[in-house]
Structure formats: structure tokens, C-alpha cells
N, C-alpha and C. Protein backbone atom coordinates (compact mmCIF):
# COMPACT_ATOMS: atom_id res chain seq x y z
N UNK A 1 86.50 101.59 111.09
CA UNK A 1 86.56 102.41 109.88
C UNK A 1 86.94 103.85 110.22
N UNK A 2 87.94 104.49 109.38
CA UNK A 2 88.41 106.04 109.68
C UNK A 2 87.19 106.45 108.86
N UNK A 3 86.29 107.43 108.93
CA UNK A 3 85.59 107.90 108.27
C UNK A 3 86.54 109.85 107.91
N UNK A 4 86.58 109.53 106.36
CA UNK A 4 86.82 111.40 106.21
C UNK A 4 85.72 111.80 105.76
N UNK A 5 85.35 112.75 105.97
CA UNK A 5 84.93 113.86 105.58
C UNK A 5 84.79 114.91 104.97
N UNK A 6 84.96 115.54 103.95
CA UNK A 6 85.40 116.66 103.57
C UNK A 6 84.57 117.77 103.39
N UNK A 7 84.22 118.95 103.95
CA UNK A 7 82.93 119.52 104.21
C UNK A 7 83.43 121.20 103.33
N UNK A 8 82.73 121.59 102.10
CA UNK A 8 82.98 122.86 101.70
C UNK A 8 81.25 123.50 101.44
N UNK A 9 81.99 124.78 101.38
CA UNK A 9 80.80 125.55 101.52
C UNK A 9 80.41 126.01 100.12
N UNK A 10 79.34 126.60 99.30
CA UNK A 10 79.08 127.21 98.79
C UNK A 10 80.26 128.76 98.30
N UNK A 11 80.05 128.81 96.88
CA UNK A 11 80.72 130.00 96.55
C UNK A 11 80.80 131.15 97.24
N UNK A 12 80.76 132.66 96.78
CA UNK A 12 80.44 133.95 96.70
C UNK A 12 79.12 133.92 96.04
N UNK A 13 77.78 134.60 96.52
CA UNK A 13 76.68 135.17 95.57
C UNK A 13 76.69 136.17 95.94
N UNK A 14 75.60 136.40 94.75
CA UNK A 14 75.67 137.52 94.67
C UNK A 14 74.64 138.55 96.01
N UNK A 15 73.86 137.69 96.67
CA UNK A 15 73.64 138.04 98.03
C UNK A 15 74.25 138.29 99.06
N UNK A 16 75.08 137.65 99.05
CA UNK A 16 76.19 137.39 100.07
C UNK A 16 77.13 139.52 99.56
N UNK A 17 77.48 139.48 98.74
CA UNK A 17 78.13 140.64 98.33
C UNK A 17 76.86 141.68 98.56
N UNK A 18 75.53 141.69 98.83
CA UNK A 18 74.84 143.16 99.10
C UNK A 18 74.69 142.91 100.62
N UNK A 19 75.06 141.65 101.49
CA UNK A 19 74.94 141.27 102.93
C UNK A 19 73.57 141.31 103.24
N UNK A 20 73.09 140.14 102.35
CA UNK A 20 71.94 139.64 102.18
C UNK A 20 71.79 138.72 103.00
N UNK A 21 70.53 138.22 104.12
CA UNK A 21 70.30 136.91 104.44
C UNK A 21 69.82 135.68 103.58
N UNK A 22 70.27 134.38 103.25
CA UNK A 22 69.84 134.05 102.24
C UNK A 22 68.64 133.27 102.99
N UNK A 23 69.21 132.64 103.96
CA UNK A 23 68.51 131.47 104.40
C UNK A 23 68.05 130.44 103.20
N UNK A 24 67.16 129.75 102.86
CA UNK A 24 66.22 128.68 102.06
C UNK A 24 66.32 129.57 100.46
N UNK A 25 66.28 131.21 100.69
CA UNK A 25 66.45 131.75 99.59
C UNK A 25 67.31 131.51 98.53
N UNK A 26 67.79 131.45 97.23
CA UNK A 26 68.88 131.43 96.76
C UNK A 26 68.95 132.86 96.12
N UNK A 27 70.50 132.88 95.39
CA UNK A 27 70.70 133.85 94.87
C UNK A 27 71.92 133.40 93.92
N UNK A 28 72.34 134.07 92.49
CA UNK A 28 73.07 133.26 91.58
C UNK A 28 74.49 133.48 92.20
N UNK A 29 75.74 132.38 91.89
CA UNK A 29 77.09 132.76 92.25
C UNK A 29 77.45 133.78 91.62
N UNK A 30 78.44 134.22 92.23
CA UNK A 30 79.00 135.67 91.32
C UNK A 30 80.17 135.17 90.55
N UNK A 31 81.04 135.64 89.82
CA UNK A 31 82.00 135.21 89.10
C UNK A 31 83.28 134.92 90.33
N UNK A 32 83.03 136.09 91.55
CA UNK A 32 84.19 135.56 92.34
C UNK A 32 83.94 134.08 92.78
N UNK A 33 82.47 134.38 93.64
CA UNK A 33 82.27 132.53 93.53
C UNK A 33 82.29 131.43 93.36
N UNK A 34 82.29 131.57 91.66
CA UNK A 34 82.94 130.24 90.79
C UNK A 34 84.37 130.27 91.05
N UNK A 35 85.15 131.01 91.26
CA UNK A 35 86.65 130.92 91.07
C UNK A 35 86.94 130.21 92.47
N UNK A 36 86.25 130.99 93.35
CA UNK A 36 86.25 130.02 94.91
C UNK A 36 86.22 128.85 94.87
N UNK A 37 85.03 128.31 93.99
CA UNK A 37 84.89 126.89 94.24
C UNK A 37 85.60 126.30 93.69
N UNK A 38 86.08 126.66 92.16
CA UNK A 38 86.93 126.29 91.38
C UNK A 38 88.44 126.09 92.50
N UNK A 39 88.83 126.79 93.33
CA UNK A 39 89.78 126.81 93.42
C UNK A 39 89.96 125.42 94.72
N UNK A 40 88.62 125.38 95.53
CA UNK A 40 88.57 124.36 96.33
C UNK A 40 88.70 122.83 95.90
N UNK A 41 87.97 122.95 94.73
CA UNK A 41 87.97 121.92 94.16
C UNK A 41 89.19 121.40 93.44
N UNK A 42 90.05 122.42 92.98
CA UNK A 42 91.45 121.80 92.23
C UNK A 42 92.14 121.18 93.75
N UNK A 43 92.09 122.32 94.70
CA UNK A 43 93.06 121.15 95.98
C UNK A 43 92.12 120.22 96.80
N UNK A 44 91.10 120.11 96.61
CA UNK A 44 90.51 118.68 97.18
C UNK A 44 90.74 117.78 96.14
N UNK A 45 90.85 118.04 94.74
CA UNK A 45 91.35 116.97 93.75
C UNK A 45 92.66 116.13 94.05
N UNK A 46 93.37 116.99 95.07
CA UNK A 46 94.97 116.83 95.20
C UNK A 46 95.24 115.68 96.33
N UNK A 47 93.69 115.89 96.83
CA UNK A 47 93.81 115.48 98.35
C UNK A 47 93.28 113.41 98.03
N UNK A 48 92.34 113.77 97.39
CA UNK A 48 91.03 112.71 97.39
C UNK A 48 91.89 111.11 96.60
N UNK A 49 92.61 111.52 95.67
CA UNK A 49 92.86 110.48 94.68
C UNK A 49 91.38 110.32 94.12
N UNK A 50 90.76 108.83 93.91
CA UNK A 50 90.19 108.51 93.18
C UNK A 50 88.85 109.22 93.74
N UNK A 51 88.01 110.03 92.76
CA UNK A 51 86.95 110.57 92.66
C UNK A 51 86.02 109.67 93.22
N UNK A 52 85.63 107.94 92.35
CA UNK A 52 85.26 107.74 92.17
C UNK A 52 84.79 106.78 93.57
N UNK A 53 85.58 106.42 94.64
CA UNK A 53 85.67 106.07 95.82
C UNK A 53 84.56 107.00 96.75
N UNK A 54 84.47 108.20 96.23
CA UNK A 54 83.79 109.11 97.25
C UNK A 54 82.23 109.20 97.24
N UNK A 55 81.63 109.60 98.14
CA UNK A 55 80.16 109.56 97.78
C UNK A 55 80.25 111.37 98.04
N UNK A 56 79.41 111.98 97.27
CA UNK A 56 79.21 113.72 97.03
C UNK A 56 78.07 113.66 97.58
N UNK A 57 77.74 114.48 98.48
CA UNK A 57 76.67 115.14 99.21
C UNK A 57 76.50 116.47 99.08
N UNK A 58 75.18 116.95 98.39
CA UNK A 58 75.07 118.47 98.08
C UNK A 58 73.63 119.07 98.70
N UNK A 59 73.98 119.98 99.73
CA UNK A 59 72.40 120.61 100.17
C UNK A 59 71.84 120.86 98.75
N UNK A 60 70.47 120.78 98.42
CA UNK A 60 69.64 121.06 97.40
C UNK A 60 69.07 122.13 96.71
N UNK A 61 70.01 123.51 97.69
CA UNK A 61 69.73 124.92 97.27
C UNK A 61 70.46 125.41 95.90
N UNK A 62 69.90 125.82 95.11
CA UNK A 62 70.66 126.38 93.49
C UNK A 62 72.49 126.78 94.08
N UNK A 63 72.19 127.31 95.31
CA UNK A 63 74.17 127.78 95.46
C UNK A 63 74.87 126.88 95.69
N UNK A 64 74.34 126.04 96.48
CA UNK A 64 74.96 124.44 96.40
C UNK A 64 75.38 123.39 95.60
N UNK A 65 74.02 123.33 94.68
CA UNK A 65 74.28 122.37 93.87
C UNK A 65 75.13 123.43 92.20
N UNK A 66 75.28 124.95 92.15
CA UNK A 66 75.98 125.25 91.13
C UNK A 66 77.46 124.55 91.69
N UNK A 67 77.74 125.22 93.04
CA UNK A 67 79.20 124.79 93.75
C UNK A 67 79.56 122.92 93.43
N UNK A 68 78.57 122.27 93.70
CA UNK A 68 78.77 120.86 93.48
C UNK A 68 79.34 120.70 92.10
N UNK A 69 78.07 121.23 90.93
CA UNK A 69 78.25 121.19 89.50
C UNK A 69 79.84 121.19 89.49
N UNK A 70 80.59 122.31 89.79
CA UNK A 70 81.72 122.65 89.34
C UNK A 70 82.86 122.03 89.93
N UNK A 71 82.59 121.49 91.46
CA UNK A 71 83.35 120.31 92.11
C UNK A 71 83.50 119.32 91.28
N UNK A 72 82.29 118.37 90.60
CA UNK A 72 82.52 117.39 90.19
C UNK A 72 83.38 117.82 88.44
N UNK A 73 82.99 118.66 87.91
CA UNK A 73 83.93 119.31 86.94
C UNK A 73 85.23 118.73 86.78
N UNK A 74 85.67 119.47 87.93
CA UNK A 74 86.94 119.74 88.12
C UNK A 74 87.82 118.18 88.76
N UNK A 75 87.00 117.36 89.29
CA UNK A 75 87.80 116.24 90.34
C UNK A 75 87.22 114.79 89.04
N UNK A 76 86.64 115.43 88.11
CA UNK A 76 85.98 114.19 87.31
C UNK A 76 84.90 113.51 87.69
N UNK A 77 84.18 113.66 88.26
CA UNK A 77 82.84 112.92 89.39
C UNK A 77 81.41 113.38 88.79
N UNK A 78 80.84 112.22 88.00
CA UNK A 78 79.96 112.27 87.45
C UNK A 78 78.67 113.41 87.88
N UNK A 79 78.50 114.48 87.96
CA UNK A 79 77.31 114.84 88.81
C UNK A 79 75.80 114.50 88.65
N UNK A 80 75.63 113.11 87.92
CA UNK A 80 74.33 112.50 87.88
C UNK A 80 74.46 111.73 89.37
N UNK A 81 75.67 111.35 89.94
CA UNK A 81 75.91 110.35 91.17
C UNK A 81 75.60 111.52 92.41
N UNK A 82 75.69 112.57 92.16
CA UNK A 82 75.72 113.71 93.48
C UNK A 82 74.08 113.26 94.23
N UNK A 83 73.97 112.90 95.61
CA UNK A 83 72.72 112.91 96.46
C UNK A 83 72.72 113.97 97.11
N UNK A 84 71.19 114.92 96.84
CA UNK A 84 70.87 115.75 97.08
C UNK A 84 70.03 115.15 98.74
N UNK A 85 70.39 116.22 99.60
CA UNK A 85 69.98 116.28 101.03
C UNK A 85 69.60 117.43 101.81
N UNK A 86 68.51 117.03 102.00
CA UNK A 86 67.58 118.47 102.51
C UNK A 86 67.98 118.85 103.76
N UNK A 87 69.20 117.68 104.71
CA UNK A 87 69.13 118.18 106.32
C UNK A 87 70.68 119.29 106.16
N UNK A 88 71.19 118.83 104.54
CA UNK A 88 72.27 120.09 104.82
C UNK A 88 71.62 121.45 104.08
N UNK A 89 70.73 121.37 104.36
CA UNK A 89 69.87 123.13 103.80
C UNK A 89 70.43 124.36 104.46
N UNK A 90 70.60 125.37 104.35
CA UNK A 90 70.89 126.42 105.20
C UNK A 90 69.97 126.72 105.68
N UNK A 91 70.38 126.80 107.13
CA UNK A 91 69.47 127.20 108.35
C UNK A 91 67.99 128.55 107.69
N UNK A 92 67.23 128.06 107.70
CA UNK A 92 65.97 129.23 107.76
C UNK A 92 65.67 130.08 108.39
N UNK A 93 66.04 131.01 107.69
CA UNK A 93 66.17 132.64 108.35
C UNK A 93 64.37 133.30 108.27
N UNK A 94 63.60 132.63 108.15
CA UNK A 94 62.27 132.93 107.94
C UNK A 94 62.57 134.52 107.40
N UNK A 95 61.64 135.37 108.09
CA UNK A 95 61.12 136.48 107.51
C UNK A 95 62.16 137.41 107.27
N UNK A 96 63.48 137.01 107.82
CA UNK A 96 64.65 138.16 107.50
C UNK A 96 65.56 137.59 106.53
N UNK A 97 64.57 136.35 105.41
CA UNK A 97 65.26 135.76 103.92
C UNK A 97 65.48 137.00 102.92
N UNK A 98 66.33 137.44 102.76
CA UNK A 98 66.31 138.23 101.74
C UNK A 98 66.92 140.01 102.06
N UNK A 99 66.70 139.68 103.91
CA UNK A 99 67.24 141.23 104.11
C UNK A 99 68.87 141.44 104.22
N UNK A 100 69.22 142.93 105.17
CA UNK A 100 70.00 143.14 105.57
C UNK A 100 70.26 143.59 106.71
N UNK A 101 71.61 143.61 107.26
CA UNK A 101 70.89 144.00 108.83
C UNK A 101 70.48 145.27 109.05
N UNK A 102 70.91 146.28 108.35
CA UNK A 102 69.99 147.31 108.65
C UNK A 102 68.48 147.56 108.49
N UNK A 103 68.19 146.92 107.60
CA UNK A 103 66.66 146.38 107.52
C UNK A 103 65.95 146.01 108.36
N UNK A 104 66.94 144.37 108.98
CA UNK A 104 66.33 143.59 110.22
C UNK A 104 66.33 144.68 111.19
N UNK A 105 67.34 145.49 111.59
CA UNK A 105 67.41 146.36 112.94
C UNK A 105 66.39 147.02 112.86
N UNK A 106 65.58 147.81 111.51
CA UNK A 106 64.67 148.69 111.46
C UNK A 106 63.12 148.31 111.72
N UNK A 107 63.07 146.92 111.19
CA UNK A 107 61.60 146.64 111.74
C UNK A 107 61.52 145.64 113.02
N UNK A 108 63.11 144.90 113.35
CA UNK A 108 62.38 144.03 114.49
C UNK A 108 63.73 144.41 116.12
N UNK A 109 63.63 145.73 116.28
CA UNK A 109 65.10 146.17 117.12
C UNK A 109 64.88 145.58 118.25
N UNK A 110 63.53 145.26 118.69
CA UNK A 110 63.58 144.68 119.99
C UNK A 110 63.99 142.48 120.14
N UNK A 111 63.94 142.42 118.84
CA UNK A 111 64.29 140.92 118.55
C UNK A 111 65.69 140.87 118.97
N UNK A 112 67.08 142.00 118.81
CA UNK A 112 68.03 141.88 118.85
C UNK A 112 68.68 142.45 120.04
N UNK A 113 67.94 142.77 120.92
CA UNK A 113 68.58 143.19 122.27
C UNK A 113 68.66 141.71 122.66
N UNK A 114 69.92 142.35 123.61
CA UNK A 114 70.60 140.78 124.41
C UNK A 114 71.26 139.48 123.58
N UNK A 115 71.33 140.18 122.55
CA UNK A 115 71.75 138.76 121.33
C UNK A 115 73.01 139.60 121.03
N UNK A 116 73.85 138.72 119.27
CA UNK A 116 74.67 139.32 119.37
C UNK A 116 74.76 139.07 117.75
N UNK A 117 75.90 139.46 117.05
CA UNK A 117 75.99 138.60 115.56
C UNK A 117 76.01 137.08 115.41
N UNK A 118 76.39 136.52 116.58
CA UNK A 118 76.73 134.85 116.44
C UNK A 118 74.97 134.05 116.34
N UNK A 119 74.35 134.69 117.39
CA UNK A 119 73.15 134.35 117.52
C UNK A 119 72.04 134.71 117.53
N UNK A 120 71.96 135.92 116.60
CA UNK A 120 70.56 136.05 116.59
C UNK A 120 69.89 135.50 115.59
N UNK A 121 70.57 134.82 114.58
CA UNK A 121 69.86 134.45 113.51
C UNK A 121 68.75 133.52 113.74
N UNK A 122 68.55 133.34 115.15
CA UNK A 122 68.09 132.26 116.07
C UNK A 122 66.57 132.69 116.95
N UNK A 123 66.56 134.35 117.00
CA UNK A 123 65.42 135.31 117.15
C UNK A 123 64.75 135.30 116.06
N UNK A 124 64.94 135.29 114.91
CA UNK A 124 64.40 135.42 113.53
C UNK A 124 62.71 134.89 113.77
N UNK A 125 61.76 136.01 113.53
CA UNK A 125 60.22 135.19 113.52
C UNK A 125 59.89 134.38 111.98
N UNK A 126 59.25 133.36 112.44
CA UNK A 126 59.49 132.11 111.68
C UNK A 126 60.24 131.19 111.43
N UNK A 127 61.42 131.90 112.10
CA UNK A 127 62.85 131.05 111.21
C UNK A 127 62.82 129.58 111.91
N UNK A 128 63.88 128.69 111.98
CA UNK A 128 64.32 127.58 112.69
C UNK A 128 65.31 127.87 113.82
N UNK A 129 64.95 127.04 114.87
CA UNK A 129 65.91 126.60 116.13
C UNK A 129 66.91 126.00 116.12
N UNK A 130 67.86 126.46 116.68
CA UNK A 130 68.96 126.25 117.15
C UNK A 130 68.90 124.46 117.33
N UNK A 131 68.11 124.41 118.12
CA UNK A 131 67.78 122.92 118.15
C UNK A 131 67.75 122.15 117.07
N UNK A 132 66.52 122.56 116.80
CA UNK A 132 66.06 122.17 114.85
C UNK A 132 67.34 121.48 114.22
N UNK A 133 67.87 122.72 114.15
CA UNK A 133 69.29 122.34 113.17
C UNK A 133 69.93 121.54 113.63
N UNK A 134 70.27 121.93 114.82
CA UNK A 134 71.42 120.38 115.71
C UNK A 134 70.46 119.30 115.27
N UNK A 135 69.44 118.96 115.28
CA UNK A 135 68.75 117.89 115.34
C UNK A 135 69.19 116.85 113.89
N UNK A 136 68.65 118.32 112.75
CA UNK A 136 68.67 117.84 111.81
C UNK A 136 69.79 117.12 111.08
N UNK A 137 71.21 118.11 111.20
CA UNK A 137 72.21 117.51 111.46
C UNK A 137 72.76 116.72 111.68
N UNK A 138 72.57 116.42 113.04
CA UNK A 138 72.59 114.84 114.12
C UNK A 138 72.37 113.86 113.37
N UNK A 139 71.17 113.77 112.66
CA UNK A 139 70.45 112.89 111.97
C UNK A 139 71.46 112.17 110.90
N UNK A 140 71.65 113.57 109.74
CA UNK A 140 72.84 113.86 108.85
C UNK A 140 74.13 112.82 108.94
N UNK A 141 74.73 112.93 110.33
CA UNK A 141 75.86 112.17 110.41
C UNK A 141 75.76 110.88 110.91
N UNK A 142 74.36 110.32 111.61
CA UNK A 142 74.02 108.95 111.90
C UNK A 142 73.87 108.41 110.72
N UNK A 143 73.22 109.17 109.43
CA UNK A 143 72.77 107.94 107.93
C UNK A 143 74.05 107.84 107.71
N UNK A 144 75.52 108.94 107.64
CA UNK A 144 76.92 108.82 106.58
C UNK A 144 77.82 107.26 107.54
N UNK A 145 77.09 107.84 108.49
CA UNK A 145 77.97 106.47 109.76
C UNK A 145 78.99 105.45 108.80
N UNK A 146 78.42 104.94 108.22
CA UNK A 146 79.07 103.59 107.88
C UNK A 146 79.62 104.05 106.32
N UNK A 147 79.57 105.29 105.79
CA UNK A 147 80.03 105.83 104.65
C UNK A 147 81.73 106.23 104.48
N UNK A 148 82.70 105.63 104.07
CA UNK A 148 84.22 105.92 104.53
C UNK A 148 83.71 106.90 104.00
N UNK A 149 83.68 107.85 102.80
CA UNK A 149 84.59 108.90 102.27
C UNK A 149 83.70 109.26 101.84
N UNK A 150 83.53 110.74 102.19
CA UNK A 150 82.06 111.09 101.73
C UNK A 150 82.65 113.11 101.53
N UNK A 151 82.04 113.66 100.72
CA UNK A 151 82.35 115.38 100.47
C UNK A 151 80.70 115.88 100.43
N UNK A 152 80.98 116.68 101.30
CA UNK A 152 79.41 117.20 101.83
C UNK A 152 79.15 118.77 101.04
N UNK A 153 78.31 119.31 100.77
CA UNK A 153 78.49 120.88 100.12
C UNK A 153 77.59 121.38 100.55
N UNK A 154 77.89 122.75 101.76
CA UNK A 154 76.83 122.94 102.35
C UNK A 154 76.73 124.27 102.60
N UNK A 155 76.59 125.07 103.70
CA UNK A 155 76.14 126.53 103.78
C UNK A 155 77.18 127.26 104.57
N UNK A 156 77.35 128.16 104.93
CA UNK A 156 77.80 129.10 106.22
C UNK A 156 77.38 128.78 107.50
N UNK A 157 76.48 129.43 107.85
CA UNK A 157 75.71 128.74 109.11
C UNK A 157 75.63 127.33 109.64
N UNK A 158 75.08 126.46 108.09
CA UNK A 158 74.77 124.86 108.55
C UNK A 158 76.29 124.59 108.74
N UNK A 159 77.28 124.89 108.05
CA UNK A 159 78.61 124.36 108.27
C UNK A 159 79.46 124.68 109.13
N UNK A 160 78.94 125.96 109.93
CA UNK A 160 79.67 126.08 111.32
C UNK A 160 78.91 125.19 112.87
N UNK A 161 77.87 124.88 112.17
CA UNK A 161 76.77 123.82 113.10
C UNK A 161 77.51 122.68 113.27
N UNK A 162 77.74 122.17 111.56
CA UNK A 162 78.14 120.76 111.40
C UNK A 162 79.41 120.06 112.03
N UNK A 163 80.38 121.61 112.15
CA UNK A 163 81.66 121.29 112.78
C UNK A 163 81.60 121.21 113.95
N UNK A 164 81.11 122.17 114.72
CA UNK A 164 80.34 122.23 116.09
C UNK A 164 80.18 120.76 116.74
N UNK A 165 78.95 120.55 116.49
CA UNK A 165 78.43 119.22 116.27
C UNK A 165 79.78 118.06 116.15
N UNK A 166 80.46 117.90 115.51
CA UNK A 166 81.86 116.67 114.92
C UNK A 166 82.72 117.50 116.70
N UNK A 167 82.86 118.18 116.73
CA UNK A 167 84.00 118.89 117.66
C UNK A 167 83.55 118.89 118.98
N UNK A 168 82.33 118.53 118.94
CA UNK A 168 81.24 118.22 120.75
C UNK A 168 81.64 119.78 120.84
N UNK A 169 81.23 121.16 120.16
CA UNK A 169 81.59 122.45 120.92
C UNK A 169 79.94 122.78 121.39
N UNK A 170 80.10 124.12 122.10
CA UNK A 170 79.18 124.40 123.10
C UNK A 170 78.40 125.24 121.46
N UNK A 171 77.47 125.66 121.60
CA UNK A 171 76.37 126.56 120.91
C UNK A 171 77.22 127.63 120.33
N UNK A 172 77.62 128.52 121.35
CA UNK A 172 78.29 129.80 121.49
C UNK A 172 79.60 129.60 120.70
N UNK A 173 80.15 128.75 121.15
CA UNK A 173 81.55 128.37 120.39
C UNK A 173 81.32 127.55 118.79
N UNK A 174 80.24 127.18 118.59
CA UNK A 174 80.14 126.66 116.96
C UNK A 174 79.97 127.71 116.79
N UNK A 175 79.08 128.54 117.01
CA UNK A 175 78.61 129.69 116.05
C UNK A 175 79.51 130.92 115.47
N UNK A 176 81.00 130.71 116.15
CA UNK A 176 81.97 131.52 116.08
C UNK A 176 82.69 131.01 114.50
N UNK A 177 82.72 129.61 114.82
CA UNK A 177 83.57 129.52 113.65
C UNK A 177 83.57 129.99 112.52
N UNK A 178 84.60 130.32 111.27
CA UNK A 178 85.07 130.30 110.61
C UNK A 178 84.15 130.06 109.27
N UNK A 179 83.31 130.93 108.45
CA UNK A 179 82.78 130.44 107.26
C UNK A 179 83.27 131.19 105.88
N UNK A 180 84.23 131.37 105.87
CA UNK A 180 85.04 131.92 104.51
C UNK A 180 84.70 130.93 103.42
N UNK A 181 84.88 131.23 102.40
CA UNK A 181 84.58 130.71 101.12
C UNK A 181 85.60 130.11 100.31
N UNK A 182 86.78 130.08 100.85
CA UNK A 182 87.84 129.75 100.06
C UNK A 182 88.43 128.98 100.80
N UNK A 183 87.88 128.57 101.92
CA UNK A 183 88.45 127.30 102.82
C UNK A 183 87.78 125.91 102.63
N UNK A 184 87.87 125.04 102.63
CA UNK A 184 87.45 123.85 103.32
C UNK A 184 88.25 123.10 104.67
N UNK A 185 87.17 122.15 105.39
CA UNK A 185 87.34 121.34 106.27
C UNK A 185 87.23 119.71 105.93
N UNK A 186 88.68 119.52 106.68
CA UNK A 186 88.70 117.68 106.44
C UNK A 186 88.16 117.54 107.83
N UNK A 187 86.71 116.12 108.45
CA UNK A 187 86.64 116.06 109.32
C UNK A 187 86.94 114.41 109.66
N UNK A 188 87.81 114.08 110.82
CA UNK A 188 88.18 112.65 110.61
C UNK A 188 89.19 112.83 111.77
N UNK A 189 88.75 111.60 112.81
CA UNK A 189 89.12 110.89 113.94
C UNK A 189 88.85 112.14 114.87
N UNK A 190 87.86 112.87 115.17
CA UNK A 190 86.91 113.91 115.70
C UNK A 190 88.06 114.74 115.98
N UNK A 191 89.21 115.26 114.87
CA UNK A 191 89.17 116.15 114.70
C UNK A 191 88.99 116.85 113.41
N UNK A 192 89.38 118.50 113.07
CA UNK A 192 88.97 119.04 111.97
C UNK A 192 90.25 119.64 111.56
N UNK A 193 90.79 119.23 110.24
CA UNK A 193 91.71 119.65 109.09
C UNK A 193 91.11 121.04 108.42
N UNK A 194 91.53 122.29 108.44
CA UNK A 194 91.56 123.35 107.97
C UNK A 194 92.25 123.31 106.70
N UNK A 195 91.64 123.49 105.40
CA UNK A 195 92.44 123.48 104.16
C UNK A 195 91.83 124.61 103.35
N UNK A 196 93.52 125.87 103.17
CA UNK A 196 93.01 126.54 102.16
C UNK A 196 94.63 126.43 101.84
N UNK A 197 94.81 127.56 100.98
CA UNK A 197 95.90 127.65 99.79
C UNK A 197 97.09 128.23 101.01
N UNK A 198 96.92 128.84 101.91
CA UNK A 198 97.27 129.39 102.76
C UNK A 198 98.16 128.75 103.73
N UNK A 199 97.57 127.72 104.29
CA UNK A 199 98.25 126.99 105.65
C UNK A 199 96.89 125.89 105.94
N UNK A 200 97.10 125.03 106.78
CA UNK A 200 96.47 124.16 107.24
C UNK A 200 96.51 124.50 109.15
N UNK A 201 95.41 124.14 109.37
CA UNK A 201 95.29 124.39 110.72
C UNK A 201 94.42 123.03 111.51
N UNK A 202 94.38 122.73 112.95
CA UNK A 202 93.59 121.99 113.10
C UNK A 202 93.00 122.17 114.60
N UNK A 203 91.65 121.98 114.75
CA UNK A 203 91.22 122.17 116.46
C UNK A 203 90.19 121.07 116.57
């Protein structure tokens, strides 16, 4: 079986625009947001053919499942059929849910020596491990195993994990990738299809 994949992220919120951590937090889409998703969703419509072939997978956070709402909108896909899944949650930023980094720098500066932007979200007190997530993940793509065609809707963070993870990359090198909002990823025959309005790319 070719298994695809099709893995998009969450809109614009309105967190995301004050460079907010959301982690587990939510926060509402912004109007650019909807147009994002809106716009993912008209060219995964282009891509998919029949809606109805696919199984929709949506992390269970309000930014997720608005982004889903408007996927299935747009491609015709009932969203009573969407399965909600807690292992594509965005990574838990524990106690720095809600900040910014100048915030984080101000009360925890010694958390962020020797780290960098890719990884410190990983120092965070309370938050989840690096591990954690691979784990949870892992898990994630053993239940879809036998699923041909499946569209996942998931986070920034969890979705540079998830590719990671599909691509066998090192820690350092998932955490680099690519989480723009106006892209999606096709994932299938272990590699990854880059799709925005722009160009297609693949690694």
C-alpha cells in the first residue's frame, strides 16, 4: 500500500501575531488565518479528488479543529466524520503557555543559556520532552499504518516533529524545518512533497 499523507498546519492566531507561546493554550484565528487555511484547502481540493476516500485527522485544540472546520468546507467532507487526536496536540510549552520571549528571557535567563531558538522550547519547566513527543507521534503513525489516505491538521512544532520523524532526521535537523502557514506537506514513499501556491519542493 502507498500510504499519502497530507499534513497542514493550523491558521494565523491571533497569538501567533503578538509572538505568543501557545502550547495546549488556544487562541482565536485571525482573519489572515482563515484565508490561510482557506487557501490550503482550495489546493488540497485540487490534489485529493474524492473527499470522501480520505480519513481527516484534527489535533483537538480550538486552532485546529476551526482550521479543520473550514478544510472540510471547502473540499466537501462532512466534519461530523473528522477524528479528533490528542497525540497531534501541540507540544506543551508548560509555564511559558501564553508568553513571549522577552518575558521567557526575563524570568527564566538561565533556562536559555547553551540552547538556541530550535530548542529550547524543550528547557521549558513543566513543559514536555523532546522524547515525549517523538514518542507520542511514533505511536500516531503506527495506528494510520494501514490507513491509505489520510489529512492530518496539526501544529508548528508537532508538525516539524512529524516530518522529522517520516524523514528519519536527527533532533536538530527536524526542529529547523519549515512551519509557515500557507504551506502544506504531502508525505508518501518516505519522502515529503512541499505544497504552496508558490513552487513545490521535496527532501
Amino acid at each position: 500500500m502507498n500510504q499519502i499523507i497530507y499534513l497542514l498546519r493550523h491558521g494565523e492566531t491571533e497569538f501567533n501575531t503578538q509572538g505568543r507561546y501557545q502550547g495546549v493554550l488556544d487562541s482565536p484565528l485571525t482573519d489572515v488565518g482563515m484565508a490561510q487555511v482557506r487557501q490550503n484547502a482550495d489546493m488540497l481540493k485540487s490534489l485529493i479528488g474524492n473527499p470522501n476516500e480520505w480519513k481527516i485527522i484534527s489535533s483537538p485544540l480550538g486552532r485546529a479543529l476551526k482550521s479543520t472546520e473550514i478544510i472540510c468546507e471547502a473540499i466537501g467532507y462532512d466534519v461530523k466524520n473528522v477524528e479528533k487526536e490528542n497525540r497531534l496536540t501541540e507540544v506543551d510549552v508548560g509555564d511559558w503557555a501564553g508568553l513571549t520571549t522577552n518575558e521567557i528571557e526575563k524570568s527564566w535567563p538561565s533556562l536559555l543559556q547553551n540552547s538556541d531558538v530550535y530548542n529550547w522550547y524543550f528547557n521549558v519547566p513543566n513543559g514536555e520532552s523532546y522524547d515525549a513527543v517523538v514518542g507520542r507521534l511514533t505511536d500516531w503513525f503506527a495506528s494510520i499504518k494501514h490507513e491509505p489516505k489520510v489529512i492530518a491538521v496539526s501544529h508548528g512544532l508537532t508538525g516539524r516533529i512529524l516530518r522529522g520523524i517520516y524523514a528519519g532526521l536527527e533532533k536538530e535537523n527536524a526542529l529547523k524545518l519549515e512551519v509557515a502557514q500557507d504551506v502544506f506537506f504531502k508525505l508518501s514513499n518516505k519522502m515529503i512533497h512541499r505544497i504552496s501556491l508558490d513552487f513545490d519542493d521535496f527532501y
